[in-house]
C-alpha atoms as a PDB file:
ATOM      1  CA  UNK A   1     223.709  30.757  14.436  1.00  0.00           C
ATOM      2  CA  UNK A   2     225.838  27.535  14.711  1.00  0.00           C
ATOM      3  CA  UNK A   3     223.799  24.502  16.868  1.00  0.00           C
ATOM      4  CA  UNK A   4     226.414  22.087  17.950  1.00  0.00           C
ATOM      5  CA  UNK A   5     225.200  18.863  19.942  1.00  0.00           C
ATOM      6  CA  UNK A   6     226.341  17.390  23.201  1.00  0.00           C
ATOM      7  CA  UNK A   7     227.625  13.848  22.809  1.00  0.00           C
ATOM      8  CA  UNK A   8     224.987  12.817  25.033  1.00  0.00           C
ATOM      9  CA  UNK A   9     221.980  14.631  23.045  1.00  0.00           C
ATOM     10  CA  UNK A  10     223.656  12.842  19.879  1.00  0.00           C
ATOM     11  CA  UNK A  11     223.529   9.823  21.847  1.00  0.00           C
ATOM     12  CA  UNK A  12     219.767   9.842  22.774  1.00  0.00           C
ATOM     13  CA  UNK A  13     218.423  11.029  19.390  1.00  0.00           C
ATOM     14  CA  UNK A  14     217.789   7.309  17.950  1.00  0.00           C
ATOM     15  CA  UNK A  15     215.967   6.621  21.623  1.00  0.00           C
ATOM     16  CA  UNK A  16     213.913   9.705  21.188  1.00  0.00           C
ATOM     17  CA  UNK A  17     212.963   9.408  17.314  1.00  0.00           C
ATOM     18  CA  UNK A  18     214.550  12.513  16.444  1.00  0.00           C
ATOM     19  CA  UNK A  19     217.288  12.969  13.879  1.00  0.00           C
ATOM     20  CA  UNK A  20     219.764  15.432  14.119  1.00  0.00           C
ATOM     21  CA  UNK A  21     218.430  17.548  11.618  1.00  0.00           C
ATOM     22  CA  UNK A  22     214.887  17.884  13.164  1.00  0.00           C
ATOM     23  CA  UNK A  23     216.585  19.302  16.479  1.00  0.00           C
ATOM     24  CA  UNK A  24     218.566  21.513  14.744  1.00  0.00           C
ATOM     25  CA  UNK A  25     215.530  23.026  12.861  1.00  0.00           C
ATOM     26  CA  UNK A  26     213.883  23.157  16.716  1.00  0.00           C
ATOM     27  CA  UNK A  27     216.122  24.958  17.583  1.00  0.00           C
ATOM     28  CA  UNK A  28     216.608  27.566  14.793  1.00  0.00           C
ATOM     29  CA  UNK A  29     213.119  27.573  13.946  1.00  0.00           C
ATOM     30  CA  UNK A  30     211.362  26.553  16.876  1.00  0.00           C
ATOM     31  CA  UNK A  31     209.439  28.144  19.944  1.00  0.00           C
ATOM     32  CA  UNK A  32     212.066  29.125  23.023  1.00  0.00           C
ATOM     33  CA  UNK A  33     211.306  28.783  26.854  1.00  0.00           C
ATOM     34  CA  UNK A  34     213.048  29.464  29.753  1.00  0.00           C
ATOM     35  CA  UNK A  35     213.965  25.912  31.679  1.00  0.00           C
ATOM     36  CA  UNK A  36     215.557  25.265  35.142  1.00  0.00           C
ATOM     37  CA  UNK A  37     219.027  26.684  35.904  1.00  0.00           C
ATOM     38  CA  UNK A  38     218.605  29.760  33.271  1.00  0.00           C
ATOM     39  CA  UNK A  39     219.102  27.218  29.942  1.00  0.00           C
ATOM     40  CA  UNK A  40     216.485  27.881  27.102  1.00  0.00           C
ATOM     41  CA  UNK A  41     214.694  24.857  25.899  1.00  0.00           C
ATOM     42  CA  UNK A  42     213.048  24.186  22.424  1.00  0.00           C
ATOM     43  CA  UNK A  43     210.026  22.797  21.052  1.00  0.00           C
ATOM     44  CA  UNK A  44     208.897  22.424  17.364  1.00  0.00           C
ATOM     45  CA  UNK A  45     206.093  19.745  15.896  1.00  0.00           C
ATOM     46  CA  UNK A  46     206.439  17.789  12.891  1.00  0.00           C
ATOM     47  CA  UNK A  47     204.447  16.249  10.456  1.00  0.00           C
ATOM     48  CA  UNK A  48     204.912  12.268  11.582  1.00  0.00           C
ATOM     49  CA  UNK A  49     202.158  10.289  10.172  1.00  0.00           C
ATOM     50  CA  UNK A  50     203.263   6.705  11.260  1.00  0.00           C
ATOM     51  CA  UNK A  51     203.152   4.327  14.023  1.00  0.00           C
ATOM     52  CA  UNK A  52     206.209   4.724  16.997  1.00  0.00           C
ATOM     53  CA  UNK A  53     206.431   1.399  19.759  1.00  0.00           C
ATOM     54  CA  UNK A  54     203.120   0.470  18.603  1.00  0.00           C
ATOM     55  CA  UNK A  55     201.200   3.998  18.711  1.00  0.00           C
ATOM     56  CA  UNK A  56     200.074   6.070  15.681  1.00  0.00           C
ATOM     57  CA  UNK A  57     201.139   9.785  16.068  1.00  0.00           C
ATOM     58  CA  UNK A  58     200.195  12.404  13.260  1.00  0.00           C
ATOM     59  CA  UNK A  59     202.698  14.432  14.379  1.00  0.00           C
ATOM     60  CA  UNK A  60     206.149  14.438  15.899  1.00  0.00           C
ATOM     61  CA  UNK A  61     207.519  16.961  18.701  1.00  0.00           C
ATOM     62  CA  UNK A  62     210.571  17.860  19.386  1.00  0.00           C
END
């Protein structure tokens, strides 16, 4: 399967503290649910281990 990105999903990856590579393993790898309007959405945890806008998270999810 071939994951391409939306401009706009490329855009907010740096706000979200995602990299591309992490949503593209969400979505290969990753647990699928049905979202509004028929679309599928994605979710996946990571191992994080470090501090985000002053909060420590063990893990990451994306």
């Amino acid at each position: 399967m071939s994951v391409r990105l939306h401009p706009h999903a490329q855009a907010r990856l740096i706000e979200r503290g995602a990299t591309e590579a992490e949503v593209i393993a969400t979505v290969l790898g990753g647990t699928s649910f049905t979202v509004q309007f028929g679309r599928t959405g994605f979710r996946r945890n990571f191992p994080f281990n470090a501090e985000w806008r002053g909060r420590f998270y063990a893990t990451k999810k994306n």
